[in-house]
C-alpha atoms as a PDB file:
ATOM      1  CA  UNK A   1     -12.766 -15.346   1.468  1.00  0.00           C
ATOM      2  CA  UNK A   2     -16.344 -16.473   0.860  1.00  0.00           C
ATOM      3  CA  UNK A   3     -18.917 -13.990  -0.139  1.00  0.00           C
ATOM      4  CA  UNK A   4     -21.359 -12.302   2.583  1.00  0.00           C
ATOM      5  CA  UNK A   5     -24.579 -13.972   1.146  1.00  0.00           C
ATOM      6  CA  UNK A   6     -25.573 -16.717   3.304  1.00  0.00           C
ATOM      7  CA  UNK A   7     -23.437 -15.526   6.449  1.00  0.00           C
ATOM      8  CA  UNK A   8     -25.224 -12.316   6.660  1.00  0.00           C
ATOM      9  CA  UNK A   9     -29.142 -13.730   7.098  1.00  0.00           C
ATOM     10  CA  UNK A  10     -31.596 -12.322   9.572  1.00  0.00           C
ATOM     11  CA  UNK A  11     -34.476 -13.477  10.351  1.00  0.00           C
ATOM     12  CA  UNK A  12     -37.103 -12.038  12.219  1.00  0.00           C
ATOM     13  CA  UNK A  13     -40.154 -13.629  13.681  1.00  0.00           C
ATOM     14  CA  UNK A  14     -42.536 -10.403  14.933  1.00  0.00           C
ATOM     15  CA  UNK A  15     -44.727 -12.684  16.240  1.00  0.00           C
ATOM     16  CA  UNK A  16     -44.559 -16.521  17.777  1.00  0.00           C
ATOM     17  CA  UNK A  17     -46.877 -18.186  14.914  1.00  0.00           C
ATOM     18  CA  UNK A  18     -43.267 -19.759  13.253  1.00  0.00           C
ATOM     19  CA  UNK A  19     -41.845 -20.313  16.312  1.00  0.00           C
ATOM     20  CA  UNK A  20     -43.853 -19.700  19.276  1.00  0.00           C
ATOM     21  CA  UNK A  21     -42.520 -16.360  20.453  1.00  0.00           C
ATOM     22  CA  UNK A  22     -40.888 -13.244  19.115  1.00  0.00           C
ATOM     23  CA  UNK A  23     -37.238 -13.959  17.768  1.00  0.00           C
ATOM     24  CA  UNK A  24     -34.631 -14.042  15.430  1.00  0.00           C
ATOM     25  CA  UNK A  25     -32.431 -16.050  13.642  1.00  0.00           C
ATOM     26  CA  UNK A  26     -28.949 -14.804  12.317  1.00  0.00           C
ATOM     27  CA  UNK A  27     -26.330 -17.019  10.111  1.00  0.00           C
ATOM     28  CA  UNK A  28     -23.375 -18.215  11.348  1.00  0.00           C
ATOM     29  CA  UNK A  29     -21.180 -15.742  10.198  1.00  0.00           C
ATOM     30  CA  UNK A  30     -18.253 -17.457  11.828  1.00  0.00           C
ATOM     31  CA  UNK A  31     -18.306 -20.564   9.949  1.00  0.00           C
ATOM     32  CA  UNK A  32     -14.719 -22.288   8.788  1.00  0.00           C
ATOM     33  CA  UNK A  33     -13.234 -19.466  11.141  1.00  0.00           C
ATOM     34  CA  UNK A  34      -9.480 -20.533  11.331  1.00  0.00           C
ATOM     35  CA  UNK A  35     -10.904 -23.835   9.468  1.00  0.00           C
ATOM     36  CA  UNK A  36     -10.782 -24.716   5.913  1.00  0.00           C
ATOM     37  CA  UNK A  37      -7.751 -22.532   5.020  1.00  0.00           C
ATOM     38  CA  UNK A  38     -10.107 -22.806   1.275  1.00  0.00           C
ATOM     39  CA  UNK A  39     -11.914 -20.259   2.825  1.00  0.00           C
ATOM     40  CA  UNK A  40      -9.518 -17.634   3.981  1.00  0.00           C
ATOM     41  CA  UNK A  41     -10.990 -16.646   7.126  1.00  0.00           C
ATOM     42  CA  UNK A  42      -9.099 -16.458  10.695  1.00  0.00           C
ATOM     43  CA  UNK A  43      -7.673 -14.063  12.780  1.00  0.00           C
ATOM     44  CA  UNK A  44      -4.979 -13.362   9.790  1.00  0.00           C
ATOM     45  CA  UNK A  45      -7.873 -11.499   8.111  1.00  0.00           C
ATOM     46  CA  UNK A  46      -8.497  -9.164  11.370  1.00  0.00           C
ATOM     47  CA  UNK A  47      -7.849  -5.761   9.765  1.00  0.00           C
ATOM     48  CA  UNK A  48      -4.561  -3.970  11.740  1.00  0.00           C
ATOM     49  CA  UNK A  49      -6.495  -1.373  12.855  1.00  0.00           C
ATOM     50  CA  UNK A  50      -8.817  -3.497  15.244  1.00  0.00           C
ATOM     51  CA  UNK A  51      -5.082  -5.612  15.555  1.00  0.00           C
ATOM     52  CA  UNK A  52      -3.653  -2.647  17.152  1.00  0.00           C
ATOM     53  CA  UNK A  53      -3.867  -0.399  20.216  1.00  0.00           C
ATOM     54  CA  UNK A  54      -3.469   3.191  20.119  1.00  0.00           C
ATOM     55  CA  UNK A  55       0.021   3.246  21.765  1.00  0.00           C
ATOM     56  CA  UNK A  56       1.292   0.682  18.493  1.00  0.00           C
ATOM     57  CA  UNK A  57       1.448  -2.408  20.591  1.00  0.00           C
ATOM     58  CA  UNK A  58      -0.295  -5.235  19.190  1.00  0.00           C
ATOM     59  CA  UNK A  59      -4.012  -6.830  20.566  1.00  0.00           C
ATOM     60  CA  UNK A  60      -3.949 -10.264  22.114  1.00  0.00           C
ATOM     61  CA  UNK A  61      -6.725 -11.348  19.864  1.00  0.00           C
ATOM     62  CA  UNK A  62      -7.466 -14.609  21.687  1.00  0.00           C
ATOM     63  CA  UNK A  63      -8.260 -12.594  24.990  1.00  0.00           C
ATOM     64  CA  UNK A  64      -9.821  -9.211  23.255  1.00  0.00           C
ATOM     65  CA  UNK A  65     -11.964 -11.350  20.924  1.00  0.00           C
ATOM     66  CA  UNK A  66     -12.735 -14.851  21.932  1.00  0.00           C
ATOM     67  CA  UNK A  67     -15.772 -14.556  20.152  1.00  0.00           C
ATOM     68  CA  UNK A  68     -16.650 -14.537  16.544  1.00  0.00           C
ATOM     69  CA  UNK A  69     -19.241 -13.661  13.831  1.00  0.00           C
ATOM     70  CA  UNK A  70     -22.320 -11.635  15.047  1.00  0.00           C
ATOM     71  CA  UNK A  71     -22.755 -10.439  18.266  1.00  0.00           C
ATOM     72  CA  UNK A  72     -25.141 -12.469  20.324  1.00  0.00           C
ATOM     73  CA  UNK A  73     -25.679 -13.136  24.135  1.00  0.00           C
ATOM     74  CA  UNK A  74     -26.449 -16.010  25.970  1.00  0.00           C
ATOM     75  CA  UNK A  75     -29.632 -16.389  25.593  1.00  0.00           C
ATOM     76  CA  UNK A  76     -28.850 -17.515  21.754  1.00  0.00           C
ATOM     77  CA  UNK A  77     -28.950 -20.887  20.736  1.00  0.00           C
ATOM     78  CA  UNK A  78     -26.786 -22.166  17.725  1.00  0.00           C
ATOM     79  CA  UNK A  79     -28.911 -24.230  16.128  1.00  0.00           C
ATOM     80  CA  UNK A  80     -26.570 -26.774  13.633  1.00  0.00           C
ATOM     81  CA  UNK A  81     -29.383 -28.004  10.874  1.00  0.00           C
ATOM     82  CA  UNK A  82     -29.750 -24.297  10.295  1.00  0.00           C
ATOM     83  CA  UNK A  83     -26.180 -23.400  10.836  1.00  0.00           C
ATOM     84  CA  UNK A  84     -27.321 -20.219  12.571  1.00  0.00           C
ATOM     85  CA  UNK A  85     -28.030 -18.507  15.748  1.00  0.00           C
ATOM     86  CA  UNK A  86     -31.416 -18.798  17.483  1.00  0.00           C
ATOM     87  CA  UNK A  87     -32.260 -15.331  19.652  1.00  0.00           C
ATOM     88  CA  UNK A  88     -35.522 -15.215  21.554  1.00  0.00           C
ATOM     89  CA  UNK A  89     -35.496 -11.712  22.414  1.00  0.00           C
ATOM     90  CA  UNK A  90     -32.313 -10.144  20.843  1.00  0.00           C
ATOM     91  CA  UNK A  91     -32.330  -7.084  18.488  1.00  0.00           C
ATOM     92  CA  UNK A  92     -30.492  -7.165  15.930  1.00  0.00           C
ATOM     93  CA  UNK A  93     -30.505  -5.181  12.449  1.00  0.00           C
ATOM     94  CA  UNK A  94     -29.319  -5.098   9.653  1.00  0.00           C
ATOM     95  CA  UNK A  95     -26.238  -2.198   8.346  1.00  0.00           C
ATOM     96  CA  UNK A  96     -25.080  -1.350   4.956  1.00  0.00           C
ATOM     97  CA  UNK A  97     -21.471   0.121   4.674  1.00  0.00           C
ATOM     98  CA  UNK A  98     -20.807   1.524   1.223  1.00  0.00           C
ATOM     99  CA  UNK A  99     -18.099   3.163  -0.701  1.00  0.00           C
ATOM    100  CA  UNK A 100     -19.118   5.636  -2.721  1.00  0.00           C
ATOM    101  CA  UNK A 101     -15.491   6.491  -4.252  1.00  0.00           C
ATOM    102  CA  UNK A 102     -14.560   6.793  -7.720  1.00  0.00           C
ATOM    103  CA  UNK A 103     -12.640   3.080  -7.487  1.00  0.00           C
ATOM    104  CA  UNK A 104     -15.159   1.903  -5.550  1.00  0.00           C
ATOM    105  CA  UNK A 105     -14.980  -1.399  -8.177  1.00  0.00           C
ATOM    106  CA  UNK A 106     -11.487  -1.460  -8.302  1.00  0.00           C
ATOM    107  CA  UNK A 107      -9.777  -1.119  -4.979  1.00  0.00           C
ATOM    108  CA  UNK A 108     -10.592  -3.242  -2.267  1.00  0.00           C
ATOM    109  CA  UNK A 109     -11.397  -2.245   1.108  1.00  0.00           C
ATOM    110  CA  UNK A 110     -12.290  -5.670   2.758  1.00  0.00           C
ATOM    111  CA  UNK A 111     -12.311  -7.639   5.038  1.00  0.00           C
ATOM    112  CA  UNK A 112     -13.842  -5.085   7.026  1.00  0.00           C
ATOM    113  CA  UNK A 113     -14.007  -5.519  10.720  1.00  0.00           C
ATOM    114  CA  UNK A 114     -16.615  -5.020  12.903  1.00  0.00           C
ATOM    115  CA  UNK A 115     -16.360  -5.334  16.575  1.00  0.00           C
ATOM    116  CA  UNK A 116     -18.391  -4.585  19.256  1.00  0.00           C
ATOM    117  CA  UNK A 117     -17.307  -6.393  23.472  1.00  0.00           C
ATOM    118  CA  UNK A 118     -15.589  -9.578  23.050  1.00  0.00           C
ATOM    119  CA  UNK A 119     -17.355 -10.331  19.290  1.00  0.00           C
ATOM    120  CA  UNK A 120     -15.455  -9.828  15.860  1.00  0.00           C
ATOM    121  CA  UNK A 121     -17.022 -10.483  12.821  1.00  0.00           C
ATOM    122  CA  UNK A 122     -15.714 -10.101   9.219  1.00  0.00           C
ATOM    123  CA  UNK A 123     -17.525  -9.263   5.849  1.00  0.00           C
ATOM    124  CA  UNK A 124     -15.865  -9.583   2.652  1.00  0.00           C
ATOM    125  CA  UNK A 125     -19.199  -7.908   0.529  1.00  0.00           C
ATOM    126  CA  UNK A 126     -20.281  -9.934  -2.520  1.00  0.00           C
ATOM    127  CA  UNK A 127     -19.267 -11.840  -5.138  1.00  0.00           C
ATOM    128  CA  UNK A 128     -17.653 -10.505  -8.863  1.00  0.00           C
ATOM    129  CA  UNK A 129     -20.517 -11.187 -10.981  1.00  0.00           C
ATOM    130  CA  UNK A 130     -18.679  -9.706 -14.041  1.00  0.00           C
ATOM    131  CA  UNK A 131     -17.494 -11.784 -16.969  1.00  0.00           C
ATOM    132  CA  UNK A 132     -14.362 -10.861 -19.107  1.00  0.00           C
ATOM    133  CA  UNK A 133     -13.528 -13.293 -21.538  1.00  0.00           C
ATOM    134  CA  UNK A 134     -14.751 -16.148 -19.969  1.00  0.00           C
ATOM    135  CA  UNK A 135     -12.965 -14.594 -16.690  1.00  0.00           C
ATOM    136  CA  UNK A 136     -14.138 -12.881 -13.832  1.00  0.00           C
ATOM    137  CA  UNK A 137     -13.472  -8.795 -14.070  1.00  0.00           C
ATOM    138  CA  UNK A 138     -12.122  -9.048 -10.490  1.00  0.00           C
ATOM    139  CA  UNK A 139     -14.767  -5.932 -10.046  1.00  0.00           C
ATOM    140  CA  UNK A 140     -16.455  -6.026  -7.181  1.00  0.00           C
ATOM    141  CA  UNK A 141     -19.031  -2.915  -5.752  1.00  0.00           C
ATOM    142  CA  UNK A 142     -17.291  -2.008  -1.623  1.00  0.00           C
ATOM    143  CA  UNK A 143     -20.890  -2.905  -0.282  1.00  0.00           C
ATOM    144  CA  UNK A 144     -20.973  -4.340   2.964  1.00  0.00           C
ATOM    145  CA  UNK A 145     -23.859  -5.871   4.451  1.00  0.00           C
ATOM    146  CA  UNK A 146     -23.503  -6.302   8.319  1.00  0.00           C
ATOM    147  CA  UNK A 147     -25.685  -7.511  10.623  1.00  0.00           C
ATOM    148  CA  UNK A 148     -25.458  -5.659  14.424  1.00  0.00           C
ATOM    149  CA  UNK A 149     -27.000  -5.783  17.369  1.00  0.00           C
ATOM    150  CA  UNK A 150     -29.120  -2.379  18.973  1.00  0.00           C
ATOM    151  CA  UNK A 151     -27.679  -0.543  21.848  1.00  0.00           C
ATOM    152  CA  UNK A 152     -24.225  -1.702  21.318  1.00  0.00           C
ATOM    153  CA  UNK A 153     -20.850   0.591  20.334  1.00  0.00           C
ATOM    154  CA  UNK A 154     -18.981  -1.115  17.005  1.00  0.00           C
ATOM    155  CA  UNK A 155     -15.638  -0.797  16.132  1.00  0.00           C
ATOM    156  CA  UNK A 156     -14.908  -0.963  12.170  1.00  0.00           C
ATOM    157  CA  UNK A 157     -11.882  -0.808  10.030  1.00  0.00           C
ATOM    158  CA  UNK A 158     -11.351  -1.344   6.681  1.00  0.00           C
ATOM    159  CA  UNK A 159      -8.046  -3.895   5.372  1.00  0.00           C
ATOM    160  CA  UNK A 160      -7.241  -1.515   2.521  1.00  0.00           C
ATOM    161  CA  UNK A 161      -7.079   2.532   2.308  1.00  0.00           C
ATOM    162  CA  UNK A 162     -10.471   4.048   3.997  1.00  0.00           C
ATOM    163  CA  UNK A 163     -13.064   5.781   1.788  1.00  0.00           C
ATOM    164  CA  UNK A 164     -13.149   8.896   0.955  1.00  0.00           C
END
């Protein structure tokens, strides 16, 4: 999967100088979503927990989440030069999920899943920045940046073993 960085962007306009009335703008977290298989995102990814009712049977993901990436209402407008969302009057904020464990560089815990109505959304936290012999480390910090929307209950599970 694709690191978080430019599918986690807010944007917020607190007044309408930019564009003529309060707003926001979020990324299109979504993007290449059962797509470019390059990019390793599609319902495949969907963490079992959030796959899986509490009786073991399995979600029909189609019907539970028909919609992807950030949550966002109708009143958003995907704009395509910007690849994102726009939301004239929508709340949204941003939410930082961390694991402070020991391994914390060395076991992964992502995709994480966050879902909240009909919306799933996926974050995969950032890149390995670490060199090893003209390598990457495959070390990566479990930081998740999220973006979610006020006043609305979230699901989350993690792909690998919880946190601690």
């Amino acid at each position: 999967m694709d690191c978080d960085g430019p599918k986690k962007v807010l944007i917020k306009m607190l007044d309408s100088s930019f564009l003529g009335e309060v707003s926001e703008v979020v990324s299109q977290s979504e993007f290449e979503w059962g797509g470019d298989m390059r990019r390793g995102l599609g319902d495949y990814r969907i963490p079992l927990a959030l796959q899986t009712h509490n009786d073991g049977s399995r979600v029909n993901i189609t019907e539970t989440y028909p919609y992807k990436g950030i949550y966002r209402d109708a009143d958003c407008e995907f704009m395509s030069d910007w690849q994102s969302y726009y939301c004239p009057g929508v709340n949204h904020d941003m939410m930082i999920i961390e694991s402070l464990d020991a391994d914390t560089e060395n076991r992964r815990i992502s995709p994480v899943g966050l879902a909240a109505g009909e919306f799933i959304d996926l974050i995969n936290g950032p890149m390995d920045h670490g060199w090893c012999l003209g390598y990457t480390c495959q070390e990566r910090i479990s930081t998740f940046y999220t973006i979610v929307r006020n006043g609305f209950n979230y699901s989350l599970a993690f792909t690998g073993t919880n946190p601690q």
